[in-house]
C-alpha atoms as a PDB file:
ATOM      1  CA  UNK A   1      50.995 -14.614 -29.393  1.00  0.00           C
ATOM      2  CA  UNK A   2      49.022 -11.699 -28.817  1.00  0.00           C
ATOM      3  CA  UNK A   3      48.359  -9.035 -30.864  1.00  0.00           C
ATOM      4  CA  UNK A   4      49.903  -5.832 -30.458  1.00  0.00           C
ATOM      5  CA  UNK A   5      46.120  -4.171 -29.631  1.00  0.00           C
ATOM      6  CA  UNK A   6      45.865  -6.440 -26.713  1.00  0.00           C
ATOM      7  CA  UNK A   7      49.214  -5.674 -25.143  1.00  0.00           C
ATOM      8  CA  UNK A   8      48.663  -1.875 -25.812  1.00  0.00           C
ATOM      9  CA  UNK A   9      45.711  -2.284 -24.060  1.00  0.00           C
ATOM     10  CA  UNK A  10      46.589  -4.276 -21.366  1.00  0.00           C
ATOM     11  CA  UNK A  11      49.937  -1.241 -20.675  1.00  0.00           C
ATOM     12  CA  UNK A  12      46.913   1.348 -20.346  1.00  0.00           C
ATOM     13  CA  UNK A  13      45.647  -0.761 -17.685  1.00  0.00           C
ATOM     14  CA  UNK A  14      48.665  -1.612 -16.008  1.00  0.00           C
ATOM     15  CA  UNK A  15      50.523   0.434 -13.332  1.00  0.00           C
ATOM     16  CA  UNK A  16      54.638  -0.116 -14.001  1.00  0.00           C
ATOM     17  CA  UNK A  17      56.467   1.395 -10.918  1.00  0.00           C
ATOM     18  CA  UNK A  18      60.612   1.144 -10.129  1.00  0.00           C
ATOM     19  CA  UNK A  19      61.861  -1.388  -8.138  1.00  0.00           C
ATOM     20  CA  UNK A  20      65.400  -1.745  -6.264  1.00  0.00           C
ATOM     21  CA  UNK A  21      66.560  -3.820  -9.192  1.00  0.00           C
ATOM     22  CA  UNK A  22      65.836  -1.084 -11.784  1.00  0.00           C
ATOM     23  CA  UNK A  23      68.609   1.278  -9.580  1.00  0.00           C
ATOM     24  CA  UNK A  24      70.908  -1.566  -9.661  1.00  0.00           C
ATOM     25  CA  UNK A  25      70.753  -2.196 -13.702  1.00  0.00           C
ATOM     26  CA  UNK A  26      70.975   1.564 -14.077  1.00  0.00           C
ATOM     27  CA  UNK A  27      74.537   1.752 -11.925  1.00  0.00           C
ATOM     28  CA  UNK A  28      75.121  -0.963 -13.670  1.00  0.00           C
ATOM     29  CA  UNK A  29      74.848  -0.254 -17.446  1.00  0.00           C
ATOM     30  CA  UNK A  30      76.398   3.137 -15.685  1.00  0.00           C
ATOM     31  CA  UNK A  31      79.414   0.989 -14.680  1.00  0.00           C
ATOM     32  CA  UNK A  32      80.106  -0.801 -17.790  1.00  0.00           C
ATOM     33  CA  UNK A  33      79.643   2.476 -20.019  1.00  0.00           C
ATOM     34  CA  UNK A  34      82.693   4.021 -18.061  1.00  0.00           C
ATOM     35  CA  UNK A  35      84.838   0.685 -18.407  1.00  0.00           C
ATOM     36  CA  UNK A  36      84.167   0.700 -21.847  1.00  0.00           C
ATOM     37  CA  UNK A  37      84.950   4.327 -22.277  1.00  0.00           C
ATOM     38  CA  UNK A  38      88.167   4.199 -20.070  1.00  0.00           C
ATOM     39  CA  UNK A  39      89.304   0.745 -21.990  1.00  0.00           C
ATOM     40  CA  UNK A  40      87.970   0.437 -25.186  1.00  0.00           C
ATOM     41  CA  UNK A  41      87.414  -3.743 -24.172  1.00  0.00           C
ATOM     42  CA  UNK A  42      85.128  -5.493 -26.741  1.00  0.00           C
ATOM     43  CA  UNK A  43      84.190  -8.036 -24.164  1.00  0.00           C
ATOM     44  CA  UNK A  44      82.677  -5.136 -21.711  1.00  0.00           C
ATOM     45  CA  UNK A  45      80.792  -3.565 -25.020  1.00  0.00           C
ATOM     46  CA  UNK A  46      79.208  -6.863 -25.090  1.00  0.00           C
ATOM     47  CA  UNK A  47      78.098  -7.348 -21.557  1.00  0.00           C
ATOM     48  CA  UNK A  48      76.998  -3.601 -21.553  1.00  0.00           C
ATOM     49  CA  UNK A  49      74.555  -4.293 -24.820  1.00  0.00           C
ATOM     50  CA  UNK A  50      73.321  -7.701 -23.573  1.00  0.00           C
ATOM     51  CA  UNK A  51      72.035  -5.601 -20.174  1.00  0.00           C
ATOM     52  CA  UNK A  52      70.883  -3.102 -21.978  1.00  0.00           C
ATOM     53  CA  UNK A  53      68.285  -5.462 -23.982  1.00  0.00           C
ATOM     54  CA  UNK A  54      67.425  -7.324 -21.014  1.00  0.00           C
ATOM     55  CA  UNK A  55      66.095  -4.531 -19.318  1.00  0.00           C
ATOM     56  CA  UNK A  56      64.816  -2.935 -22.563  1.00  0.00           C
ATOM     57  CA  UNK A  57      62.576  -6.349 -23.466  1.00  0.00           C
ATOM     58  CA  UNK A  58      61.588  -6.667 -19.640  1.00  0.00           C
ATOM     59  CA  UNK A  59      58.965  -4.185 -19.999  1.00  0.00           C
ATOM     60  CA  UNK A  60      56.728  -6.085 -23.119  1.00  0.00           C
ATOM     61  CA  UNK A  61      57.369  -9.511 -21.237  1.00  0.00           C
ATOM     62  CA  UNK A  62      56.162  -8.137 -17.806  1.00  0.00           C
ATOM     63  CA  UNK A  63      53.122  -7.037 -19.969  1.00  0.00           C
ATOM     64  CA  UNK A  64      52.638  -9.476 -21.932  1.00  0.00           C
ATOM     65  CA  UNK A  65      52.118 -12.163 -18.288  1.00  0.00           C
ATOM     66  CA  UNK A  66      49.935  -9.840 -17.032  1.00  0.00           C
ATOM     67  CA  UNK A  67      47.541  -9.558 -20.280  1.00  0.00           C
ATOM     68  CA  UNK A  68      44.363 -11.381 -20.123  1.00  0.00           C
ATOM     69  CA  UNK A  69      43.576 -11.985 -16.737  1.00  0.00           C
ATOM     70  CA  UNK A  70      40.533 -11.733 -14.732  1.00  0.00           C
ATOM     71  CA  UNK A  71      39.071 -12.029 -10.963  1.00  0.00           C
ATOM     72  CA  UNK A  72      35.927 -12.483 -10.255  1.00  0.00           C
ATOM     73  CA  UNK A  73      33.697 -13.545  -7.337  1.00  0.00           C
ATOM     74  CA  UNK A  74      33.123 -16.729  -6.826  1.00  0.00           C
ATOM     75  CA  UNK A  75      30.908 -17.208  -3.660  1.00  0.00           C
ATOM     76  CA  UNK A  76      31.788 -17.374   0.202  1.00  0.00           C
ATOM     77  CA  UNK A  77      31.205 -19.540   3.249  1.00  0.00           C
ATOM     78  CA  UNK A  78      28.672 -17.928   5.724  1.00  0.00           C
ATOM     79  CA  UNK A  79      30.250 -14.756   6.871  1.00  0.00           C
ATOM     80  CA  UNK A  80      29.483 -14.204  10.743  1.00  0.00           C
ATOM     81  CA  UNK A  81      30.433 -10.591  12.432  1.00  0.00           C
ATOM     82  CA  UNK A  82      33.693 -11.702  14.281  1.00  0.00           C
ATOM     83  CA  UNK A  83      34.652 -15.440  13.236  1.00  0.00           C
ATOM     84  CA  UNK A  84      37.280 -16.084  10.463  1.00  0.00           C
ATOM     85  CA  UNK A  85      35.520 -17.974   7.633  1.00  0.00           C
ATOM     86  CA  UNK A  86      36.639 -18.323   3.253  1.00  0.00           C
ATOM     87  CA  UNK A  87      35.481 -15.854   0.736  1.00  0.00           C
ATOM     88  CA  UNK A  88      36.706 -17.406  -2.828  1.00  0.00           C
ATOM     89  CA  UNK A  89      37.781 -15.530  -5.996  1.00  0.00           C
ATOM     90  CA  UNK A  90      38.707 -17.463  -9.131  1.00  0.00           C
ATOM     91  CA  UNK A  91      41.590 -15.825 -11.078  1.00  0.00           C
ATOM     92  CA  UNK A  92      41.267 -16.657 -14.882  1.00  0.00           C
ATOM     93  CA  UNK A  93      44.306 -16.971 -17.593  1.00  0.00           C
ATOM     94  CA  UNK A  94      42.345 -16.620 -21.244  1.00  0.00           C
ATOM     95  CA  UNK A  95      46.048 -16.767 -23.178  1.00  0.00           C
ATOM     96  CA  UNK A  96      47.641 -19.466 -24.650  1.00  0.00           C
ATOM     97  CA  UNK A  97      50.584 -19.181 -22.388  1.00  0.00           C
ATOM     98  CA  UNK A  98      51.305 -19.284 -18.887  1.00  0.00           C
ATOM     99  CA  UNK A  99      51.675 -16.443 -16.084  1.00  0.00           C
ATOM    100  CA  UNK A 100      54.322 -16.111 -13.657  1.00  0.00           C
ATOM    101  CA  UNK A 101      55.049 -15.231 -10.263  1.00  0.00           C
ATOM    102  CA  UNK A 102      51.396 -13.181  -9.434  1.00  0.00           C
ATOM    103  CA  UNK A 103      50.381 -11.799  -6.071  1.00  0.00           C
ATOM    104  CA  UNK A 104      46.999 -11.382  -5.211  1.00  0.00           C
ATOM    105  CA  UNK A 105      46.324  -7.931  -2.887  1.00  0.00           C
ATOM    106  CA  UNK A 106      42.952  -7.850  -1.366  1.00  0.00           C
ATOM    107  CA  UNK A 107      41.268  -7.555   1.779  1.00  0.00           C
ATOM    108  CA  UNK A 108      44.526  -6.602   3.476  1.00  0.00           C
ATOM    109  CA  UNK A 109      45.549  -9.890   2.846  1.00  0.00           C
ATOM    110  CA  UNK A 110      48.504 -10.766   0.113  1.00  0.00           C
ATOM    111  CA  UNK A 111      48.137 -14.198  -1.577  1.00  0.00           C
ATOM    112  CA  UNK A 112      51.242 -15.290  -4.708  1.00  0.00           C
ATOM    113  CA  UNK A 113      51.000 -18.048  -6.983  1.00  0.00           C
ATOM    114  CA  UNK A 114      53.703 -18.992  -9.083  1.00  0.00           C
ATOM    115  CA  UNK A 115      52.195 -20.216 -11.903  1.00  0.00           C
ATOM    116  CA  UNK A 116      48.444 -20.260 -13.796  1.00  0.00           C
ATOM    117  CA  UNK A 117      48.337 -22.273 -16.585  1.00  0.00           C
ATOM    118  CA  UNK A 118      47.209 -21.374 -19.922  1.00  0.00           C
ATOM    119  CA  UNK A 119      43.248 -21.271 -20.388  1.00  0.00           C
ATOM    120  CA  UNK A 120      42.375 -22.193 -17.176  1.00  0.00           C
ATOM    121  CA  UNK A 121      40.770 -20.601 -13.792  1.00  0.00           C
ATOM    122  CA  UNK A 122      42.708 -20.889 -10.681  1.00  0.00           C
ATOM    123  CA  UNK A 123      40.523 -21.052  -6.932  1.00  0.00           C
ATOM    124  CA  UNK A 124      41.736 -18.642  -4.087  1.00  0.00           C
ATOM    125  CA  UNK A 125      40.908 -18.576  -1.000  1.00  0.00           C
ATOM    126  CA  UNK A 126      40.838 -15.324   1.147  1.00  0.00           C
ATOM    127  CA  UNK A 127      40.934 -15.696   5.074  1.00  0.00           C
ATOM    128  CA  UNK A 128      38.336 -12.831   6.232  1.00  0.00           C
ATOM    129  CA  UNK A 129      37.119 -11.789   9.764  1.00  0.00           C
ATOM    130  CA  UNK A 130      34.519  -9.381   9.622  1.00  0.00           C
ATOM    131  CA  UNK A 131      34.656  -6.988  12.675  1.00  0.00           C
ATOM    132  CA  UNK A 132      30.314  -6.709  12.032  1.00  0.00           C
ATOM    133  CA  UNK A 133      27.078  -7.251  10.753  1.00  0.00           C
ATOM    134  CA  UNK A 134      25.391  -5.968   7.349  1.00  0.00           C
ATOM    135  CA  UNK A 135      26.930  -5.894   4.071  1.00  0.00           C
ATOM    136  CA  UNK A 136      30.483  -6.101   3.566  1.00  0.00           C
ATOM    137  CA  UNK A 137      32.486  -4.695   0.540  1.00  0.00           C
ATOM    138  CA  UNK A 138      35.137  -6.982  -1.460  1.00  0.00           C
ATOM    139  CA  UNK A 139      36.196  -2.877  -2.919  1.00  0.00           C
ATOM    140  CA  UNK A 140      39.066  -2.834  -4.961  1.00  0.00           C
ATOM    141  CA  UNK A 141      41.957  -6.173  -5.494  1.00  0.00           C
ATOM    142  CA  UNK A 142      45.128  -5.777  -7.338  1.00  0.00           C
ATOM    143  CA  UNK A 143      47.248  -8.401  -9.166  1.00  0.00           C
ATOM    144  CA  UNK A 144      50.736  -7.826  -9.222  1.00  0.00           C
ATOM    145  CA  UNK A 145      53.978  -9.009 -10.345  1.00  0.00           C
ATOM    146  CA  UNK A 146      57.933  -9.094 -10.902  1.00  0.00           C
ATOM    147  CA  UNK A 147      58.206 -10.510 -13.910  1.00  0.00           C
ATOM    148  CA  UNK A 148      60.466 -11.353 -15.526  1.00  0.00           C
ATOM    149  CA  UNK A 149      63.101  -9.602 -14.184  1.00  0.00           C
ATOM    150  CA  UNK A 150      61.968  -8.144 -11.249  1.00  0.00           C
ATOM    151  CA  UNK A 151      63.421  -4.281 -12.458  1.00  0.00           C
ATOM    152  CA  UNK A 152      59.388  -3.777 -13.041  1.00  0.00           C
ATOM    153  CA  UNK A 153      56.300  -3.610 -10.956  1.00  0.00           C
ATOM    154  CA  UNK A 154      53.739  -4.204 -12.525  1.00  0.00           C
ATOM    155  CA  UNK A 155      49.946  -3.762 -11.538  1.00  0.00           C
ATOM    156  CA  UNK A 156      46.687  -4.599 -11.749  1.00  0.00           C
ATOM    157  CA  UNK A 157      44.192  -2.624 -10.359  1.00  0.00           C
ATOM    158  CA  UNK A 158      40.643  -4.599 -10.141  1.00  0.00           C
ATOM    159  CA  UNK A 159      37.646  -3.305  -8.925  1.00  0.00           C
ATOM    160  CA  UNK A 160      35.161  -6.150  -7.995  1.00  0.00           C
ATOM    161  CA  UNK A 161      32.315  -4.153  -6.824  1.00  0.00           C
ATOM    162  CA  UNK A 162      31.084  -7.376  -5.051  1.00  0.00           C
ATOM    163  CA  UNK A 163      29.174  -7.235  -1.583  1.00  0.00           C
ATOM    164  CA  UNK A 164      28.342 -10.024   0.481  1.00  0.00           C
ATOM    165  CA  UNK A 165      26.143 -10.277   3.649  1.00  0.00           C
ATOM    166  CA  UNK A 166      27.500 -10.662   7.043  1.00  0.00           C
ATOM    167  CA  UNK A 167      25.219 -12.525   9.720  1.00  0.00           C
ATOM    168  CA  UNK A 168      25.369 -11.299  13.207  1.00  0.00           C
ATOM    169  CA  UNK A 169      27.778 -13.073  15.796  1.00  0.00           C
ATOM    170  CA  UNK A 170      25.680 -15.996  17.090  1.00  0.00           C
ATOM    171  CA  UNK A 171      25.789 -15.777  20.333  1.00  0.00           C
ATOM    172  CA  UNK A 172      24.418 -16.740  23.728  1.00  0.00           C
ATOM    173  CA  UNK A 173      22.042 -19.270  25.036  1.00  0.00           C
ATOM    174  CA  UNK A 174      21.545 -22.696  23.635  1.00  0.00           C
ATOM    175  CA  UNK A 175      18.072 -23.928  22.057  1.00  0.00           C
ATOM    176  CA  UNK A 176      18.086 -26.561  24.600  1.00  0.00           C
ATOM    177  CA  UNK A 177      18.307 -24.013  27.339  1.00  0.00           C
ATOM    178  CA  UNK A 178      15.330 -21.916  25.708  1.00  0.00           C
ATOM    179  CA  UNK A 179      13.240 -24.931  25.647  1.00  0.00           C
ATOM    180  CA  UNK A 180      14.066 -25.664  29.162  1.00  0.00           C
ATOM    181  CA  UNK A 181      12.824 -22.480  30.233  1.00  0.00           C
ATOM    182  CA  UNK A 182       9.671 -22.958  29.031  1.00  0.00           C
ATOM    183  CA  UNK A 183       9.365 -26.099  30.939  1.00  0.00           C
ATOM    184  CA  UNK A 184      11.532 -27.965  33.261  1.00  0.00           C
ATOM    185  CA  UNK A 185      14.389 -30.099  31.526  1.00  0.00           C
ATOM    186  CA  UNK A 186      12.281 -33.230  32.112  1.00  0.00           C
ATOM    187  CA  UNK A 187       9.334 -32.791  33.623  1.00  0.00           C
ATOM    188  CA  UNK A 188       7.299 -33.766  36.847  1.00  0.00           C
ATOM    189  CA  UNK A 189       7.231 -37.608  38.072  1.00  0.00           C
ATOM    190  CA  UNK A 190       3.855 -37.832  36.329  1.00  0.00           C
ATOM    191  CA  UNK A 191       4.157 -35.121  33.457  1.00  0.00           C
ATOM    192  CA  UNK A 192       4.606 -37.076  30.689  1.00  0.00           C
ATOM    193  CA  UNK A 193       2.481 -38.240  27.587  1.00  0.00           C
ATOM    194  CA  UNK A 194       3.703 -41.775  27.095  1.00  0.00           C
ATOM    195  CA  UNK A 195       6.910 -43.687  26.868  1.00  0.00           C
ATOM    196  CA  UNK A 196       9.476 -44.215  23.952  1.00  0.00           C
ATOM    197  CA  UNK A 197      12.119 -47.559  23.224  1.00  0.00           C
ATOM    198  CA  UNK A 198      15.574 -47.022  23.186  1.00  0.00           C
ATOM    199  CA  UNK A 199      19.065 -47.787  22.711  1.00  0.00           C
ATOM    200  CA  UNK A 200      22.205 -46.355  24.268  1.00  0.00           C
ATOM    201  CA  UNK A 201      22.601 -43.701  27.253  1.00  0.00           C
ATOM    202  CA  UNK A 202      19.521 -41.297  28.717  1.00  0.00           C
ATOM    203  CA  UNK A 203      19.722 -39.339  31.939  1.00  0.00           C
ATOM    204  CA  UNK A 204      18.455 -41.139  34.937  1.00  0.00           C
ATOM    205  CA  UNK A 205      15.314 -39.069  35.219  1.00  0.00           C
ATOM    206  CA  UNK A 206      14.171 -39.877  31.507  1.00  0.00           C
ATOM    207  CA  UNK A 207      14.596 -43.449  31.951  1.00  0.00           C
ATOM    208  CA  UNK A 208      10.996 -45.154  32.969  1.00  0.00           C
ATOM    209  CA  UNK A 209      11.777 -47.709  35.562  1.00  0.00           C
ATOM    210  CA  UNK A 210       8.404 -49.594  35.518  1.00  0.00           C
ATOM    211  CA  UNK A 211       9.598 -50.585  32.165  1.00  0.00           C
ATOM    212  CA  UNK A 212      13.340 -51.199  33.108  1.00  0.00           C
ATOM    213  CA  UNK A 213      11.607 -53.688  35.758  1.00  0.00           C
ATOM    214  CA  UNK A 214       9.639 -55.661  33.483  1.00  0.00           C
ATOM    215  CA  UNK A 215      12.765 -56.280  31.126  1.00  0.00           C
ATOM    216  CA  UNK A 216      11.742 -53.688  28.578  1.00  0.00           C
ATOM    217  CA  UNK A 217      14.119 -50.862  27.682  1.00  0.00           C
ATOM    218  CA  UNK A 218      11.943 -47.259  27.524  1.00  0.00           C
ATOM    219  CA  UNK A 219      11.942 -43.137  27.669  1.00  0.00           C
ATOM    220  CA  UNK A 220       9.497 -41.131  29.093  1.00  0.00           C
ATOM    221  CA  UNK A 221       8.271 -38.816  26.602  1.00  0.00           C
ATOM    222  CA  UNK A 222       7.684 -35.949  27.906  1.00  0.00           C
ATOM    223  CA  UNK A 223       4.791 -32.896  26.294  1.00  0.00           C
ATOM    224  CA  UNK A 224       7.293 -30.710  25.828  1.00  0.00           C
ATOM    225  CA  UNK A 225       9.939 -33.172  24.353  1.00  0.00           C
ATOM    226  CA  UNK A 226       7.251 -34.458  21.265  1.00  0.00           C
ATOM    227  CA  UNK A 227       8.857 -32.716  18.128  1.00  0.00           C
ATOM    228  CA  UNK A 228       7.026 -28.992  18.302  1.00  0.00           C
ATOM    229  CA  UNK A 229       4.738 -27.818  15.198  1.00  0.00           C
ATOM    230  CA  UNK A 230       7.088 -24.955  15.231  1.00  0.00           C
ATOM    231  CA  UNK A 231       9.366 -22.706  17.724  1.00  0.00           C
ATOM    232  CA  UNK A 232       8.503 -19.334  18.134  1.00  0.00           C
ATOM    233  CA  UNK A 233      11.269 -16.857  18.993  1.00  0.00           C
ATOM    234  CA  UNK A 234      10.382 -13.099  19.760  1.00  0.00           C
ATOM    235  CA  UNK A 235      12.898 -10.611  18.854  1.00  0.00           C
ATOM    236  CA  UNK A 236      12.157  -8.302  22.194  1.00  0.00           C
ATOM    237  CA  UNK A 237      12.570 -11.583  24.545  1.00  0.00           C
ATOM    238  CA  UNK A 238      15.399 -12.713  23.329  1.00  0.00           C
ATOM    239  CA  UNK A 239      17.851 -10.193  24.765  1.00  0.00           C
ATOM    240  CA  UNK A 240      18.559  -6.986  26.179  1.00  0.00           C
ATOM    241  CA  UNK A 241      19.738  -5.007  23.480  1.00  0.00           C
ATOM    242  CA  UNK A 242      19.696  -5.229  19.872  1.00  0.00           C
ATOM    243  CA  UNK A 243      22.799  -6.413  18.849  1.00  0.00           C
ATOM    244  CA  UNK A 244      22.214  -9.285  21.777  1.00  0.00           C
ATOM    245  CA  UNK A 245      18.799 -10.225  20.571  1.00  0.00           C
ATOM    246  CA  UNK A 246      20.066 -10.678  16.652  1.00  0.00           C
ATOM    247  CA  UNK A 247      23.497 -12.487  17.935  1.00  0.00           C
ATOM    248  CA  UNK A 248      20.938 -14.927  20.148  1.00  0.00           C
ATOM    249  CA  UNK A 249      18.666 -15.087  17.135  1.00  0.00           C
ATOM    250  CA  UNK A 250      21.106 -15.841  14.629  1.00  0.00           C
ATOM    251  CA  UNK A 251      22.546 -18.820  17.382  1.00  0.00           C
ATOM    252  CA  UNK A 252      18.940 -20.534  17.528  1.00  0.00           C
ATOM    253  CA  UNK A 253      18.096 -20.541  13.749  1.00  0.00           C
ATOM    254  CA  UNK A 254      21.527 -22.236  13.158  1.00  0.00           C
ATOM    255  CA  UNK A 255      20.218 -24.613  16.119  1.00  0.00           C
ATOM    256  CA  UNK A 256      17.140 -25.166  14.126  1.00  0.00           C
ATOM    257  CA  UNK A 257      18.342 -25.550  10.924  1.00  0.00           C
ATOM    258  CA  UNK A 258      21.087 -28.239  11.951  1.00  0.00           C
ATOM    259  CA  UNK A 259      18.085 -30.112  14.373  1.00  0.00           C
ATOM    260  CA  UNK A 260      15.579 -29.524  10.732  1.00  0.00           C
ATOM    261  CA  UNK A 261      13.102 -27.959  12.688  1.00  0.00           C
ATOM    262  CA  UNK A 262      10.596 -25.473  11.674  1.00  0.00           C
ATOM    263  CA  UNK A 263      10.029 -21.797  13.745  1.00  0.00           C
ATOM    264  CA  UNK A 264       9.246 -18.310  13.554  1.00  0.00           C
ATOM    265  CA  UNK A 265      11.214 -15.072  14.328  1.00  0.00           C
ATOM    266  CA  UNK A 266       8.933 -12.544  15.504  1.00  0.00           C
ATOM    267  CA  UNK A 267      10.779  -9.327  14.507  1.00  0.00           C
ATOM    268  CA  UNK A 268       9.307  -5.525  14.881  1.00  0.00           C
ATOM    269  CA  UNK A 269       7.483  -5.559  11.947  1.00  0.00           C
ATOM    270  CA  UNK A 270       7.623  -8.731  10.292  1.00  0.00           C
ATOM    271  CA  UNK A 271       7.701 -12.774  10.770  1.00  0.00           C
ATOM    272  CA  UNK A 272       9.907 -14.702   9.315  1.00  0.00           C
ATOM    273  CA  UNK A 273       9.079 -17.810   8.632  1.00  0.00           C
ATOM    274  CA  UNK A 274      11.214 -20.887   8.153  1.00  0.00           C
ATOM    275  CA  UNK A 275       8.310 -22.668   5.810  1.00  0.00           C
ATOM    276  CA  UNK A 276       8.408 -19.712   3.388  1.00  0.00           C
ATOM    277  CA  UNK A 277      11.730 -18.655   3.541  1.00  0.00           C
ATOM    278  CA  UNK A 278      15.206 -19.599   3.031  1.00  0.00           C
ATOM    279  CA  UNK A 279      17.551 -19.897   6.355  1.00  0.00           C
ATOM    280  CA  UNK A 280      19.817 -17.702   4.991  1.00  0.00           C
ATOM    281  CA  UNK A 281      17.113 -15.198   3.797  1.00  0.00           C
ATOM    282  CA  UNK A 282      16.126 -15.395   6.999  1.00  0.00           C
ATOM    283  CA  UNK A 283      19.400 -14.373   8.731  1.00  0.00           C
ATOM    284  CA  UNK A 284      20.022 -11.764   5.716  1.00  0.00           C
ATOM    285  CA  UNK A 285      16.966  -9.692   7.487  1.00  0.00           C
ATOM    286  CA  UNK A 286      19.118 -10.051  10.865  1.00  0.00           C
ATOM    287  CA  UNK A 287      22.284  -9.060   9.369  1.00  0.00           C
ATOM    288  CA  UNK A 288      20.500  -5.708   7.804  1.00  0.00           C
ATOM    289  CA  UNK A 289      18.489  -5.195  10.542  1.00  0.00           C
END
């Protein structure tokens, strides 16, 4: 059980507010002290006591479910300005018994779970759409509850004073289509460095037919197709206004990063570089840009 310091404690923190069942024990008890009065029946002073200490022992059980609980922070997917992704908080229960019937406020989004074991850490997951870039406050949560019953609100105000990092959007053209314009998509007839085997589908124009004729299956391999020391993206080139330039930016790094492949950002007064730093480092500088 806990000790009578911990659920003192735990009442300072709380918030207890009135619910629609607290006006209809009230009329009640009401009710049955006039029947009594008017009657004098034994059987209506006994219903009129046993409501009475129901609602008088709701108050230390409603306490006593919400004593000993934490939320915390427990890490996010990528957060991108304008796509849904997960942010995840683990809710903790430290006492030896269970707690009942707790809703989760936070975010503007409302989460309940019926029951968290004793001693153990419970996973939620928050659905969250950031409308844009740079750092984005998890501000104050609440944990709340009707237990036992339901005559008491009681809650939880938590302040997380977590941030996280939103990436910009990533948006517009493809890393294929930023390589083409650097050179055609395959090539001239002649333009290429040598010729590659194969196995499965290729475009007609890749496919080297002097090869096909002597029963051998080969690619040309174009100069601009050989895997590239590293890609070079400049901030100013990459679109006509800021926000377009980092939403472009952010969709070629994730290119990159999914294809392994090395490059450099050239921003206003830095390079980033994918060889000394972190992806997500990398789009951190975007997102704060």
């Amino acid at each position: 059980m806990l000790s009578l310091r911990t659920l003192s404690r735990t009442r300072k923190r709380l918030k207890q507010k009135a619910t629609l069942g607290s006006l209809l024990v009230v009329l009640l008890l009401f009710g049955l002290f006039l029947e009594a009065y008017m009657h004098n029946f034994n059987l209506v002073y006994i219903v009129l006591f046993f409501v009475f200490a129901l609602a008088f022992v709701a108050s230390p059980f409603g306490i006593y479910n919400m004593a000993n609980l934490t939320l915390t922070l427990q890490g996010s997917d990528r957060l991108f300005a304008q796509k849904r992704s997960a942010i995840y908080l683990a809710l903790a229960n430290t006492k030896s018994t269970e707690s009942y019937a707790l809703t989760l406020e936070c975010m503007g989004q409302s989460l309940f779970l019926p029951l968290l074991q004793a001693d153990s850490k419970e996973i939620l997951t928050l659905s969250y759409r950031p409308e844009r870039r740079g750092k984005c406050e998890i501000g104050n949560c609440s944990l709340q509850s009707l237990f036992p019953l339901a005559t008491i609100r009681f809650l939880l105000p938590i302040d997380l004073s977590e941030h996280r990092v939103v990436y910009p959007r990533p948006r517009g053209s493809s890393l294929e289509t930023f390589l083409s314009r650097q050179k055609g998509h395959f090539g001239l007839e002649n333009d290429f460095e040598g010729i590659t085997p194969y196995t499965g589908d290729a475009p007609l124009g890749k496919i080297h037919w002097p090869s096909v004729a002597k029963g051998e299956s080969a690619l040309k391999k174009f100069a601009h197709e050989i895997p590239l020391e590293q890609l070079h993206f400049d901030f100013y080139a990459a679109g006509n206004n800021d926000e377009a330039r980092l939403s472009q930016l952010t969709r070629w790094i994730l290119e990159c990063e999914a294809q392994n492949l090395d490059f450099q950002v050239q921003m206003p007064h830095e390079n980033l570089n994918s060889k000394r730093m972190s992806t997500d480092a990398i789009l951190e500088t975007l997102a704060l840009f």
